[in-house]
Protein backbone atom coordinates (compact mmCIF):
# COMPACT_ATOMS: atom_id res chain seq x y z
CA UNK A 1 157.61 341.15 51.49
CA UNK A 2 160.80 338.97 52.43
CA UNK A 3 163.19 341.91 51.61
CA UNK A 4 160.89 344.46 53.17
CA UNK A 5 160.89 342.30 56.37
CA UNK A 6 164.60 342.26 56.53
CA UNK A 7 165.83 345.78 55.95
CA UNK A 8 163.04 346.59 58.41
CA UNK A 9 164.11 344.17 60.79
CA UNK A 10 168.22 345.23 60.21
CA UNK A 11 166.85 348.91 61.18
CA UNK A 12 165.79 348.22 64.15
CA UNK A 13 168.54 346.10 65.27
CA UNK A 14 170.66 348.85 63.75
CA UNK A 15 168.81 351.26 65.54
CA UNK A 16 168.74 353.08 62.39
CA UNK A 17 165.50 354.74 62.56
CA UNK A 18 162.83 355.42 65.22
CA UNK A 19 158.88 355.73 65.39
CA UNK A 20 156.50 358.57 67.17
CA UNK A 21 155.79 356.44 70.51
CA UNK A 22 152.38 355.55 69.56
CA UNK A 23 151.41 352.97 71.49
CA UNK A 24 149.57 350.88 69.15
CA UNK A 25 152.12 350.47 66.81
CA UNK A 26 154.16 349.24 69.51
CA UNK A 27 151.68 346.94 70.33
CA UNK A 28 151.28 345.56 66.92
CA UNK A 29 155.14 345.02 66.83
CA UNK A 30 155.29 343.29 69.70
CA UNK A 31 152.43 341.11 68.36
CA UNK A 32 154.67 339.87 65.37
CA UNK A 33 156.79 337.01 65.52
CA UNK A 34 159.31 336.73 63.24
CA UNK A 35 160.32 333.70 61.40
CA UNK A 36 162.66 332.42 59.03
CA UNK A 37 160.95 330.54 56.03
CA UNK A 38 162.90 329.24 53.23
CA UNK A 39 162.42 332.65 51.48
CA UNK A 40 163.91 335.01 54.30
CA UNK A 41 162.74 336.84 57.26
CA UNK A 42 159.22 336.99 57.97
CA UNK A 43 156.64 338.20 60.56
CA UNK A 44 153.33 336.77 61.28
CA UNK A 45 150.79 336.40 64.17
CA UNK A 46 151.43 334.07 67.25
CA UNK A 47 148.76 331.68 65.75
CA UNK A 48 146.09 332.36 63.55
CA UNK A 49 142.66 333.31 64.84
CA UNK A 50 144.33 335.35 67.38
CA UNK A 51 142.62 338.43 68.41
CA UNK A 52 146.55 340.02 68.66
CA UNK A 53 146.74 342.21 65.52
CA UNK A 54 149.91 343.02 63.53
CA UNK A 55 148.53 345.29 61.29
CA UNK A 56 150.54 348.13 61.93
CA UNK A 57 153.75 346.31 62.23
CA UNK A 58 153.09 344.98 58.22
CA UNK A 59 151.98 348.63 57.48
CA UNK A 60 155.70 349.61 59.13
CA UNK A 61 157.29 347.03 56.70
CA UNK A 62 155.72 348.54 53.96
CA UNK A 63 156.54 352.38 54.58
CA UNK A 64 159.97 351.92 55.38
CA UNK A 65 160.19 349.66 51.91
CA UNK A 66 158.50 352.03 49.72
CA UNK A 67 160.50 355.02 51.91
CA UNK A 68 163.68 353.75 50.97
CA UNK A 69 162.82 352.19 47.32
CA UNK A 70 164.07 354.96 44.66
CA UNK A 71 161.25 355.54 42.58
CA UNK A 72 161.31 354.49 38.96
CA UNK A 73 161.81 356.72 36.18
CA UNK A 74 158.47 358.47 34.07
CA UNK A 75 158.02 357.78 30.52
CA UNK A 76 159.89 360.24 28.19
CA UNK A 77 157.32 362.66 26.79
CA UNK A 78 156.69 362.49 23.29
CA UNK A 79 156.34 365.28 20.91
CA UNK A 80 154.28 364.83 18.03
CA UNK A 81 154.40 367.19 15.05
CA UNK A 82 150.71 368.18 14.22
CA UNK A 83 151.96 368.14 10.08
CA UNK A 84 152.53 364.07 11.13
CA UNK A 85 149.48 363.42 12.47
């Protein structure tokens, strides 16, 4: 998640990329605080047990990861001769 959080969080310094408007997710991103840990960037809640969600704002995290992950290569098919089987 520490990677995820920072090229997520260099994009939108960056600017590099925008969302719909929805209001909720903006909510839920303003809900996150982000903190540095000894592995990297990372967001959490204010405190726990708070009813502010950040839900949406992991979700983000996630999308933009997988969105920008190239995806890894299929098995080679294998041809089997039916006189070998």
């Amino acid at each position: 998640m520490v990677p995820a959080t920072q090229r997520f969080f260099e994009g939108v310094m960056n600017r590099s990329f925008t969302h719909s408007g929805d209001p909720r997710l903006a909510c839920h991103v303003s809900n996150a605080v982000v903190r540095n840990t000894l592995r990297g960037l990372m967001i959490f809640k204010e405190a726990k047990g708070r009813p502010r969600k950040i839900a949406l704002a992991v979700a983000s995290i996630i999308v933009l990861d997988r969105a920008c992950t190239a995806p890894e290569p299929g098995p080679e098919p294998q041809f089997f001769n039916w006189a070998d089987l």
